[in-house]
N, C-alpha and C. Protein backbone atom coordinates (compact mmCIF):
# COMPACT_ATOMS: atom_id res chain seq x y z
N UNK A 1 -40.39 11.45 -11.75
CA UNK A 1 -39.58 10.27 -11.92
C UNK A 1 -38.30 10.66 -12.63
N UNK A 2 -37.01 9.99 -12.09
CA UNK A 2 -35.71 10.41 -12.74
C UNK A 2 -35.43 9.17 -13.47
N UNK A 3 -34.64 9.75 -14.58
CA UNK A 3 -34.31 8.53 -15.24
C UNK A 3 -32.59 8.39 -15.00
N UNK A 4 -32.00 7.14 -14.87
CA UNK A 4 -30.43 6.73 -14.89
C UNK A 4 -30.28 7.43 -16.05
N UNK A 5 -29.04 8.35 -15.67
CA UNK A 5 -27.77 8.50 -17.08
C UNK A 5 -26.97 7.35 -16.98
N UNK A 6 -26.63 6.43 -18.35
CA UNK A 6 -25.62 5.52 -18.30
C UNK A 6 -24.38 6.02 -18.99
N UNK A 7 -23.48 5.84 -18.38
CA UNK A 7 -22.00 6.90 -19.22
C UNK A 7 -21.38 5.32 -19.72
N UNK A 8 -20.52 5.68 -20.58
CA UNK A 8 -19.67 4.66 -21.09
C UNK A 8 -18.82 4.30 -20.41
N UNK A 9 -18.39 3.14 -19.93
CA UNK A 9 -16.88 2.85 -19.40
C UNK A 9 -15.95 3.59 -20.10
N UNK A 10 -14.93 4.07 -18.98
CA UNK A 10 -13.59 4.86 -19.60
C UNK A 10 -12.89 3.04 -21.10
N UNK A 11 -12.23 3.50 -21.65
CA UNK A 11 -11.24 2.58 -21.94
C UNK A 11 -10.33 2.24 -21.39
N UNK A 12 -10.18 0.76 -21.07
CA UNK A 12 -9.10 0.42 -20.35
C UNK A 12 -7.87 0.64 -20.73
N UNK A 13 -6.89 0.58 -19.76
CA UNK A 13 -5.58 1.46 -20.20
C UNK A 13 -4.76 0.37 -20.93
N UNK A 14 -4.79 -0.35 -20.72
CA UNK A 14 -3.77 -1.95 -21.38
C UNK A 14 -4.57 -1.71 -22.80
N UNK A 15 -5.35 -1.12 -22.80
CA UNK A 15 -5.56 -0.64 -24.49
C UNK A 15 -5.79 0.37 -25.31
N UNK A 16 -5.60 1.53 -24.19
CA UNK A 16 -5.14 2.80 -24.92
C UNK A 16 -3.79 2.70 -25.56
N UNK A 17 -3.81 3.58 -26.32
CA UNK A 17 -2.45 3.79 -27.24
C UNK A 17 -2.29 5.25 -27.25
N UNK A 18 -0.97 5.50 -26.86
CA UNK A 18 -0.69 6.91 -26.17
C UNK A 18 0.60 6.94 -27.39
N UNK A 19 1.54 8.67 -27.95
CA UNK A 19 2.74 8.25 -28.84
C UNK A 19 3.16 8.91 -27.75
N UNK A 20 4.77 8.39 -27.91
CA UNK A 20 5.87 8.12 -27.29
C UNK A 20 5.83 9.98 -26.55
N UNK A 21 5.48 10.55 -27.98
CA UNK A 21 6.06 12.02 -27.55
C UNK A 21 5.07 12.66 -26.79
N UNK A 22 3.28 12.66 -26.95
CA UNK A 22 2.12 12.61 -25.55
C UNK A 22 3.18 12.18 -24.12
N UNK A 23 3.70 11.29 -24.71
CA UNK A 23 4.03 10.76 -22.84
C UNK A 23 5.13 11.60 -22.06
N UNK A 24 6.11 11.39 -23.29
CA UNK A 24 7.46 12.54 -22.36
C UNK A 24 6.75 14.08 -22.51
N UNK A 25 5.84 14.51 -23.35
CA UNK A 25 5.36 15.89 -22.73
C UNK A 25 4.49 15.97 -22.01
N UNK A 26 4.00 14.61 -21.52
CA UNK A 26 3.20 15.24 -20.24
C UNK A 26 4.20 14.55 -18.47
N UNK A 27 4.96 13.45 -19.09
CA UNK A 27 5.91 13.92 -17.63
C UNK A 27 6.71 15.02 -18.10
N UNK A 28 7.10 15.54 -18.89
CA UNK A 28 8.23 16.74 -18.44
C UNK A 28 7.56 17.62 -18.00
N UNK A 29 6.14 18.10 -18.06
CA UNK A 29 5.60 19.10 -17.68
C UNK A 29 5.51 19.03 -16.43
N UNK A 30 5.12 18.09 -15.79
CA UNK A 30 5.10 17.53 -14.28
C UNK A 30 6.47 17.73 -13.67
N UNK A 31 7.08 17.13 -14.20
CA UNK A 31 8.37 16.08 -13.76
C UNK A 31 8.27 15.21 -13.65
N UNK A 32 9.69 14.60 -13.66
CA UNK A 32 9.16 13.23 -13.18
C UNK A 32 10.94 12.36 -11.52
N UNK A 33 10.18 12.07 -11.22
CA UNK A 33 11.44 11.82 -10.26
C UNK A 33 11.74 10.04 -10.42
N UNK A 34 13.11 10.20 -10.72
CA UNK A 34 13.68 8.26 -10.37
C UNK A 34 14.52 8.19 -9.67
N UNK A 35 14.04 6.92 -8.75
CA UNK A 35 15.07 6.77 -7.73
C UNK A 35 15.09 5.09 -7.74
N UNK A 36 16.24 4.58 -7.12
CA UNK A 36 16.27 3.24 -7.38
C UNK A 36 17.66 2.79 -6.87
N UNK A 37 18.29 1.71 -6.00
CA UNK A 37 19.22 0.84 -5.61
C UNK A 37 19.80 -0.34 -6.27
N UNK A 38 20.98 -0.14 -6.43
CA UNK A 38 21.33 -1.30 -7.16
C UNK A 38 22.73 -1.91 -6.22
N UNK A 39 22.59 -3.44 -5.75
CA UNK A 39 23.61 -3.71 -4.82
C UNK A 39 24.56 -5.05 -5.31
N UNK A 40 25.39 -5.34 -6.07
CA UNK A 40 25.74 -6.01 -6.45
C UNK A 40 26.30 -7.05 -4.95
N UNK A 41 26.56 -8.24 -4.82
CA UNK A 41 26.83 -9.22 -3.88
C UNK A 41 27.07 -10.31 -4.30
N UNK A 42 28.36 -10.85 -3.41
CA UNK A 42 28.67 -12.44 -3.78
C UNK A 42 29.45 -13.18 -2.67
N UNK A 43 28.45 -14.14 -2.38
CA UNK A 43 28.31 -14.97 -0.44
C UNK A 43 28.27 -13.56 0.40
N UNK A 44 27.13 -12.91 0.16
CA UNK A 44 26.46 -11.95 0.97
C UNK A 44 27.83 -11.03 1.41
N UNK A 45 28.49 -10.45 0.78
CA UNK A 45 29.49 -9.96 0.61
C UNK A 45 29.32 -8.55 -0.21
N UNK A 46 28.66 -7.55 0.65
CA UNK A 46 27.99 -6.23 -0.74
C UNK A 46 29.69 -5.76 -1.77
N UNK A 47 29.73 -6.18 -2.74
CA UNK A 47 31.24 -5.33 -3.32
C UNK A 47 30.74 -4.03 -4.04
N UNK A 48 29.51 -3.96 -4.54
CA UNK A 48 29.61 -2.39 -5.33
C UNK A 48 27.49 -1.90 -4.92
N UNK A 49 27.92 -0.54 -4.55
CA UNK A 49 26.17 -0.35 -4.24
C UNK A 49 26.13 0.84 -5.34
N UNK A 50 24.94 0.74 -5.97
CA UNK A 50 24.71 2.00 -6.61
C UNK A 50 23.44 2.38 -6.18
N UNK A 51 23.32 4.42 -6.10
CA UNK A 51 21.65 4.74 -5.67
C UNK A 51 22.03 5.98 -6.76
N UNK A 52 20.42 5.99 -6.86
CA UNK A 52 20.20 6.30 -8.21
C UNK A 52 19.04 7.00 -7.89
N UNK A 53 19.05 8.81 -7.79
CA UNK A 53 18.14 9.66 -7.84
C UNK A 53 18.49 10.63 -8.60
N UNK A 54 17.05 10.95 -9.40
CA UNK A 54 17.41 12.26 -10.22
C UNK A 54 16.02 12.72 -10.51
N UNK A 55 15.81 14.36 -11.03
CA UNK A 55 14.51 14.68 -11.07
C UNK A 55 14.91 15.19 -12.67
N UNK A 56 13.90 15.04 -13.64
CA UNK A 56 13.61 15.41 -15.16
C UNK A 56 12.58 15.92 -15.13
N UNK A 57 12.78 17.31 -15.77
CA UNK A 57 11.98 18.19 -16.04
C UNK A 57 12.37 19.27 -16.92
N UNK A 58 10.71 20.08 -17.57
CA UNK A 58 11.52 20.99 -18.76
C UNK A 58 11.67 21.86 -17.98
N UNK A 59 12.42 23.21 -18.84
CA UNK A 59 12.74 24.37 -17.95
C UNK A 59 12.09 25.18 -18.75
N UNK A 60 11.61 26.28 -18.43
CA UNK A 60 11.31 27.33 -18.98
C UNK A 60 11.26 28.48 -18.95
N UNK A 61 11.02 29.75 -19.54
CA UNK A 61 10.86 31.21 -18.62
C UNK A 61 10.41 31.27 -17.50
N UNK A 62 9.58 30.70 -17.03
CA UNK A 62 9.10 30.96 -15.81
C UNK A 62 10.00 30.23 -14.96
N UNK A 63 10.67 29.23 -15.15
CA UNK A 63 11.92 28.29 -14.00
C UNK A 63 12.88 28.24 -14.82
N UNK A 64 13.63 29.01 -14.68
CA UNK A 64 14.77 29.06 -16.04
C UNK A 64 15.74 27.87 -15.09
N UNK A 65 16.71 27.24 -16.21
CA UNK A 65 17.63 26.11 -15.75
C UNK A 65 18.37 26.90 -14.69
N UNK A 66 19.49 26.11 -13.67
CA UNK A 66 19.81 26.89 -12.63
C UNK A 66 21.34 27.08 -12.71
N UNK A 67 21.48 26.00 -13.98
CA UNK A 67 23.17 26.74 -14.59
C UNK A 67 22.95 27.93 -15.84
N UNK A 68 24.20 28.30 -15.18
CA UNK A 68 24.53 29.21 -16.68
C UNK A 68 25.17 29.01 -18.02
N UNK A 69 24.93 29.94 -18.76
CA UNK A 69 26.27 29.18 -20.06
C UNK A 69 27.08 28.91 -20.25
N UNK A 70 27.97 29.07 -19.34
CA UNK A 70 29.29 28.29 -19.24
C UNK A 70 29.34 27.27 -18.18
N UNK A 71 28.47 26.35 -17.49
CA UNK A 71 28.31 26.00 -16.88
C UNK A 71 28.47 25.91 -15.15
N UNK A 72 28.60 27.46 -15.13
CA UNK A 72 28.43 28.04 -13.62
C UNK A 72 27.00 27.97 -12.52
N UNK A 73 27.14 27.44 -11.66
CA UNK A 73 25.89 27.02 -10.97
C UNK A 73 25.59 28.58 -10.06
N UNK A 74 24.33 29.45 -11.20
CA UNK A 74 23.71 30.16 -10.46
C UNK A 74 23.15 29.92 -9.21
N UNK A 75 22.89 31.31 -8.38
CA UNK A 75 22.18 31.06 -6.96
C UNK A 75 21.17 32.01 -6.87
């Protein structure tokens, strides 16, 4: 005869408490990518569009940044 293991529910996330700096070091380690549209309009008339992509991430020895020190874009 087997017996049930009962495990605990994880904690729900709306009540974990994470600090600020846990969070940006575990997206920078990842990365993290934002992208997003912004279209200003008036009587359906587009006058200004903004798009908005960028990727954040750390750099390190192993992916060193891809400028140099004077701000020359290595290849």
């Amino acid at each position: 005869m087997t017996v049930p293991v009962t495990r605990a529910a994880p904690e729900p996330l709306a009540e974990r408490r994470i600090a600020l700096v846990d969070l940006l070091d575990r997206l920078l380690a990842g990365g993290v990518v934002l992208s997003g549209d912004l279209t200003l309009r008036i009587a359906d008339v587009d006058l200004v569009r903004v798009d908005l992509k960028a990727l954040i991430s750390s750099v390190s020895e192993d992916v060193p940044s891809p400028w140099g020190p004077a701000g020359e874009v290595r290849l």
